[in-house]
PDB file of N, CA and C in Angstrom:
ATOM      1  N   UNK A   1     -14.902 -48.502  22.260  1.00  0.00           N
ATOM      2  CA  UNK A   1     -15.821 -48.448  23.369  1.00  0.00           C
ATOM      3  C   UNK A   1     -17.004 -47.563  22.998  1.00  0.00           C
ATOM      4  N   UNK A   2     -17.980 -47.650  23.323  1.00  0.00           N
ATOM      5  CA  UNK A   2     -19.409 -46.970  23.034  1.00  0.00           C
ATOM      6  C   UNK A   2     -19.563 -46.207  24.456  1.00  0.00           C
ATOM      7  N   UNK A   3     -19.811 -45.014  24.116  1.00  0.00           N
ATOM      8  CA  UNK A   3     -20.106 -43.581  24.937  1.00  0.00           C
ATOM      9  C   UNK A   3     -22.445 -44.076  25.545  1.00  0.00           C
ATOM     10  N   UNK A   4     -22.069 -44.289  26.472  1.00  0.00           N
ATOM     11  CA  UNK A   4     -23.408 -44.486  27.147  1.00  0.00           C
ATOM     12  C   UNK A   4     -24.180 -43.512  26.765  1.00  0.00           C
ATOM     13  N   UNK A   5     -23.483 -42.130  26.563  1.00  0.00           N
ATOM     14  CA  UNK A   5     -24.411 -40.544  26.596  1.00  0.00           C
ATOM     15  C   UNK A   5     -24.507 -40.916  25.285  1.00  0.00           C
ATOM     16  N   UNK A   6     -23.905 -41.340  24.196  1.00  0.00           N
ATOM     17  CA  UNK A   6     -23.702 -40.867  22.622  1.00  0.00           C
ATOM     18  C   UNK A   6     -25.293 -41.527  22.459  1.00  0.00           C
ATOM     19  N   UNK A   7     -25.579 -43.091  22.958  1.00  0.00           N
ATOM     20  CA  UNK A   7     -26.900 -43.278  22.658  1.00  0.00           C
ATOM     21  C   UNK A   7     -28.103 -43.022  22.768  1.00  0.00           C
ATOM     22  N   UNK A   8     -28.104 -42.377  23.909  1.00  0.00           N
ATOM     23  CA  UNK A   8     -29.644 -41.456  24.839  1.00  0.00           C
ATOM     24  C   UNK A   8     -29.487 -40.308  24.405  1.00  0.00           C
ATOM     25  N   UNK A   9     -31.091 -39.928  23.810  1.00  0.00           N
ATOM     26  CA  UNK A   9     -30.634 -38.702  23.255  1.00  0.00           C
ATOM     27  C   UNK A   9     -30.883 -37.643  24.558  1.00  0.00           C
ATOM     28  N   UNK A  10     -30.547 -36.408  23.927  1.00  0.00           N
ATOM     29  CA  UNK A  10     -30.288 -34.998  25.058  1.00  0.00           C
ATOM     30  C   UNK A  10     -31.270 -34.096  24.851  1.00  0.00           C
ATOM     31  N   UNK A  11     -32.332 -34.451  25.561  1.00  0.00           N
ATOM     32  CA  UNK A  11     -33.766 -33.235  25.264  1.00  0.00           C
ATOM     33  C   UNK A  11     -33.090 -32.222  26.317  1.00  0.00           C
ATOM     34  N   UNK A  12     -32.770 -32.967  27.291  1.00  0.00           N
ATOM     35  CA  UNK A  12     -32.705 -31.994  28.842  1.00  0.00           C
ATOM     36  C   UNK A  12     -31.468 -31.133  28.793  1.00  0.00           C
ATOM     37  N   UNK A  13     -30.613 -31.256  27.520  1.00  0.00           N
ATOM     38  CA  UNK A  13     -29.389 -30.308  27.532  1.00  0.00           C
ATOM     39  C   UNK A  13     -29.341 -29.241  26.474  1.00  0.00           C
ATOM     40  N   UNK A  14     -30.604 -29.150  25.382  1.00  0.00           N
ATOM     41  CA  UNK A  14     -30.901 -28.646  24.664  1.00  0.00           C
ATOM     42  C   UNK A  14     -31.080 -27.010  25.218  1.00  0.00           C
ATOM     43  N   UNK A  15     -32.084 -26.985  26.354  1.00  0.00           N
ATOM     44  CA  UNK A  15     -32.351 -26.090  27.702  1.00  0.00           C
ATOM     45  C   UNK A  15     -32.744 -26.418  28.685  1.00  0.00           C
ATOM     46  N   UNK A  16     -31.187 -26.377  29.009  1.00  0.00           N
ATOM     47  CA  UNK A  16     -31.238 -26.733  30.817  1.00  0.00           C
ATOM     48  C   UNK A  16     -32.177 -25.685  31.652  1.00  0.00           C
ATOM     49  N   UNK A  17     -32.037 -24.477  31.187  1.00  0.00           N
ATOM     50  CA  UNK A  17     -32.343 -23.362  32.177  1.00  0.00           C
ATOM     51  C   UNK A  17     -33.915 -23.321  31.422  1.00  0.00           C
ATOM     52  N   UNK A  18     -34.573 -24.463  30.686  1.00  0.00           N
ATOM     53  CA  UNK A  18     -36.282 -24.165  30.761  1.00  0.00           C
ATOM     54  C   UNK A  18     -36.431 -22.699  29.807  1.00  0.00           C
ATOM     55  N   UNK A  19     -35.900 -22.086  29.020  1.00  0.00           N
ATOM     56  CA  UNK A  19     -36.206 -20.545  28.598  1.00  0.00           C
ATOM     57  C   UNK A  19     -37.367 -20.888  27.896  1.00  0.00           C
ATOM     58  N   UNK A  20     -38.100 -20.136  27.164  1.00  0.00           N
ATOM     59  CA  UNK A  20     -39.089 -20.229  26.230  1.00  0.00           C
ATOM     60  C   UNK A  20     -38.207 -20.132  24.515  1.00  0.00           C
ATOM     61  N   UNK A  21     -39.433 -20.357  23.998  1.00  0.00           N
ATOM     62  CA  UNK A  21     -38.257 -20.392  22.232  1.00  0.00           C
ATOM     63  C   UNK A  21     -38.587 -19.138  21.987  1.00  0.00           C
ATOM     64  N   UNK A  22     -37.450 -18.775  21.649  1.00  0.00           N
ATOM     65  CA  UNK A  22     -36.960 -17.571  20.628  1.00  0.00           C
ATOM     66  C   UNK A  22     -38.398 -16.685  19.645  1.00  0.00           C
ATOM     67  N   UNK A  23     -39.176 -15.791  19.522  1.00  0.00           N
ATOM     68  CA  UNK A  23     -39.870 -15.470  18.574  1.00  0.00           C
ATOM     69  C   UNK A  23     -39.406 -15.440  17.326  1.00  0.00           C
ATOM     70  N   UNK A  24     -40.343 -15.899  16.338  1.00  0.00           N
ATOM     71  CA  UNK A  24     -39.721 -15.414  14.846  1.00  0.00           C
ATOM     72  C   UNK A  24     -39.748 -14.278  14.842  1.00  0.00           C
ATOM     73  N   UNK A  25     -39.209 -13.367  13.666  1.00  0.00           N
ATOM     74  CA  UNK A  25     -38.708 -12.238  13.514  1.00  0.00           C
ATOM     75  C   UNK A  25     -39.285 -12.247  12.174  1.00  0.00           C
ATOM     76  N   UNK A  26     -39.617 -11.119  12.140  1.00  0.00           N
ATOM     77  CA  UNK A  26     -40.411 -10.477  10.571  1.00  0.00           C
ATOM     78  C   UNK A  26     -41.405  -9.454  11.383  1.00  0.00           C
ATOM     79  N   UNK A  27     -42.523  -9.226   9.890  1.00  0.00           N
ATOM     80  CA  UNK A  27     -43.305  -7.944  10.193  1.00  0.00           C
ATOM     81  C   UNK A  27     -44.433  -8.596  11.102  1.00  0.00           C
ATOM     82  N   UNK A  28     -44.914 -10.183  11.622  1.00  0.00           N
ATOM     83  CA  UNK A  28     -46.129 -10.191  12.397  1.00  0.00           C
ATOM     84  C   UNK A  28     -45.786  -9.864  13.718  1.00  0.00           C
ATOM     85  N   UNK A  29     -46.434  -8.803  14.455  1.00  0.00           N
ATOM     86  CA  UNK A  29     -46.162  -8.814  15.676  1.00  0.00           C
ATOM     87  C   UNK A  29     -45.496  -7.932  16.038  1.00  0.00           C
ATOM     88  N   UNK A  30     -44.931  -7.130  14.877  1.00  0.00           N
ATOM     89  CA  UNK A  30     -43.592  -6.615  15.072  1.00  0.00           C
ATOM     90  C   UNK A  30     -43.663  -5.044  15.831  1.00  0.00           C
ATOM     91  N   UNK A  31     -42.999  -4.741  17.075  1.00  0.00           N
ATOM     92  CA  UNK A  31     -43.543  -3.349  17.406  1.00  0.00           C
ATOM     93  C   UNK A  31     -43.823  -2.166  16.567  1.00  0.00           C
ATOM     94  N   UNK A  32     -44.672  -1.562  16.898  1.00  0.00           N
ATOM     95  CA  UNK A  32     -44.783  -0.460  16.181  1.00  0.00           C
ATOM     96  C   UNK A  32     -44.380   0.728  16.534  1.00  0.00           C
ATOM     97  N   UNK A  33     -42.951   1.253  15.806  1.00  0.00           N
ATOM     98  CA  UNK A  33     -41.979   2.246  16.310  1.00  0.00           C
ATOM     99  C   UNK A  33     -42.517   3.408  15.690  1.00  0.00           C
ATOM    100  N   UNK A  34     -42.806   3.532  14.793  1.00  0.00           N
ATOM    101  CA  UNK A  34     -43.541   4.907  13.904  1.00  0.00           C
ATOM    102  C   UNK A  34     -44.929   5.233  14.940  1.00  0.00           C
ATOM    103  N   UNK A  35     -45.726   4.545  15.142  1.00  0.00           N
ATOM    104  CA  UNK A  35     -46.930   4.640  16.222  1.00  0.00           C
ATOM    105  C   UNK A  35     -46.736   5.096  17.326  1.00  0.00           C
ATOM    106  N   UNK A  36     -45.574   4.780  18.310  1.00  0.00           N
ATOM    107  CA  UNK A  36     -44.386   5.122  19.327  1.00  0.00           C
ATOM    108  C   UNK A  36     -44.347   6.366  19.470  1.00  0.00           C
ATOM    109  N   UNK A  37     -43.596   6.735  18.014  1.00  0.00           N
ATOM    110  CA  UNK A  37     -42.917   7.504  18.236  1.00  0.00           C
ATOM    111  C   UNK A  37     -43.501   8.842  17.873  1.00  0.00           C
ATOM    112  N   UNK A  38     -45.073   8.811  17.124  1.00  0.00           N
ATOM    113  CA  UNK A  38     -45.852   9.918  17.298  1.00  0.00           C
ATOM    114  C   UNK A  38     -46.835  10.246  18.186  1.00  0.00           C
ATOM    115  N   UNK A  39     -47.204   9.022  19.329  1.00  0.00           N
ATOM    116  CA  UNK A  39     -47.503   9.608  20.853  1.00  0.00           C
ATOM    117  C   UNK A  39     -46.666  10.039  21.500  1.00  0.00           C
ATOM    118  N   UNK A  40     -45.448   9.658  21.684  1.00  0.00           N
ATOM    119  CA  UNK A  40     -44.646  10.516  22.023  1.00  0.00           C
ATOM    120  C   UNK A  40     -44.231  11.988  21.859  1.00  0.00           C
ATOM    121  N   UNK A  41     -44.195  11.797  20.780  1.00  0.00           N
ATOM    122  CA  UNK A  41     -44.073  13.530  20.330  1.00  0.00           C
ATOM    123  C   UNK A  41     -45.758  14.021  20.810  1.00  0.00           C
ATOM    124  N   UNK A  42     -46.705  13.441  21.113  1.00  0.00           N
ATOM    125  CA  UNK A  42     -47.792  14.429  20.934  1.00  0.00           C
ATOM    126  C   UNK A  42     -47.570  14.674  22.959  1.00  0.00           C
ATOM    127  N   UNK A  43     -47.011  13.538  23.654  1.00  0.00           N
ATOM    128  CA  UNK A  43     -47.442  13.831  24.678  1.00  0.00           C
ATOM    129  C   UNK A  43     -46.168  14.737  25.251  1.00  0.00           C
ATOM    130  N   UNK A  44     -44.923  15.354  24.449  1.00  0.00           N
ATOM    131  CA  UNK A  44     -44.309  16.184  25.186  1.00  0.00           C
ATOM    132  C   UNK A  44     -45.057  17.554  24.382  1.00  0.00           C
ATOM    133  N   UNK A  45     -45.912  17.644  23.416  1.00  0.00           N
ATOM    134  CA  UNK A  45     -46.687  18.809  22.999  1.00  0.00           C
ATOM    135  C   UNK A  45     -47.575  19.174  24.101  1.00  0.00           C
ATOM    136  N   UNK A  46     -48.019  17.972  24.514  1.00  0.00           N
ATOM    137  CA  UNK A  46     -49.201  18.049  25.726  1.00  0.00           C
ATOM    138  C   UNK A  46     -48.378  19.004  27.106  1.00  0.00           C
ATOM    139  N   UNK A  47     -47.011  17.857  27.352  1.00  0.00           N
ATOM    140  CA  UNK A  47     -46.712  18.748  28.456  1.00  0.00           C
ATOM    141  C   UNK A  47     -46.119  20.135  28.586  1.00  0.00           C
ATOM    142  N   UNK A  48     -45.229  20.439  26.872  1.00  0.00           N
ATOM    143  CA  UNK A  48     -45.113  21.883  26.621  1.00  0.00           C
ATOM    144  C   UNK A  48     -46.523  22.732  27.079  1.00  0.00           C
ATOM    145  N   UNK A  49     -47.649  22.389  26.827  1.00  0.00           N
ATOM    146  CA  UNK A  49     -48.923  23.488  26.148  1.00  0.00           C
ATOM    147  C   UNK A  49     -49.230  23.569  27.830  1.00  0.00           C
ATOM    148  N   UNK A  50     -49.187  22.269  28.724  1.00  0.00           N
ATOM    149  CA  UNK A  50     -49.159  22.431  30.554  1.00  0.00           C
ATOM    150  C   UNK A  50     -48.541  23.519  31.126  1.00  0.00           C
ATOM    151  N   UNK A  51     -47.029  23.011  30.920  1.00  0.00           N
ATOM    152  CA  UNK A  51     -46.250  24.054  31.633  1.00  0.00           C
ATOM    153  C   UNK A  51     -46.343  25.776  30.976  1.00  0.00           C
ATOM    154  N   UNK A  52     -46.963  25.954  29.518  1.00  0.00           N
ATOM    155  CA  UNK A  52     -47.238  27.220  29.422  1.00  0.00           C
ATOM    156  C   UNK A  52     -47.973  28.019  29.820  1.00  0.00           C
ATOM    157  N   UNK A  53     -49.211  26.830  29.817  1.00  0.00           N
ATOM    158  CA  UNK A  53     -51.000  27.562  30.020  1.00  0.00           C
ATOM    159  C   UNK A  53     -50.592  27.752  31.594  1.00  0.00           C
ATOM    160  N   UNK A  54     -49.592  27.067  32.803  1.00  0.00           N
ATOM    161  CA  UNK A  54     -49.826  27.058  34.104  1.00  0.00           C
ATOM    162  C   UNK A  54     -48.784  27.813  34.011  1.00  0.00           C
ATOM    163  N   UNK A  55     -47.591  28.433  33.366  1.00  0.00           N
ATOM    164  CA  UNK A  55     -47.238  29.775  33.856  1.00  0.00           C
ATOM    165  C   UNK A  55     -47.897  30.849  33.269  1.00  0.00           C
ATOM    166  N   UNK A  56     -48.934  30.678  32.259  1.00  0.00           N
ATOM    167  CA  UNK A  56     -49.908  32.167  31.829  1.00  0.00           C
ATOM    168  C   UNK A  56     -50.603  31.959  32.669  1.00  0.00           C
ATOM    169  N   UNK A  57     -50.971  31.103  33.634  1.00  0.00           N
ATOM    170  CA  UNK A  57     -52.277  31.581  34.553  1.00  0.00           C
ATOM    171  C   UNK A  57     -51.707  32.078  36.029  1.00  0.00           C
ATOM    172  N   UNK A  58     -50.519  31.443  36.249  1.00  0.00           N
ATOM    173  CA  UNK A  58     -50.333  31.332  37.734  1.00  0.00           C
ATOM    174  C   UNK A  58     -49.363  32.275  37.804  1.00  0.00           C
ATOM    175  N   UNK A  59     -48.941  33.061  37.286  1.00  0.00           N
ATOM    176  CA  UNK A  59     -47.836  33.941  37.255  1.00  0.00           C
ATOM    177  C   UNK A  59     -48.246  35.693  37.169  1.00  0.00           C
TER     178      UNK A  59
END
């Protein structure tokens, strides 16, 4: 017997739920964690040098 589904092909089961495709993976695009991660460090320098200068003034 021949399967009715086996002959139509299946775009619509490939993704049912519509997602978008997957990004490639490599270096284009790729976040920049080193860049990250030295604003970061500058902006808890920032808020150290805050909370000092506003207890040398206000205290």
């Amino acid at each position: 017997m021949n399967d009715p589904m086996k002959d139509q092909p299946q775009a619509g089961l490939e993704n049912p739920m519509q997602h978008p495709e997957e990004q490639p993976t490599g270096s284009d695009g790729s976040p920049k964690f080193g860049r990250l991660l030295i604003v970061l460090v500058l902006v808890v320098i920032l808020i150290g040098f805050i909370t000092f200068a506003s207890e040398w003034l206000y205290s």
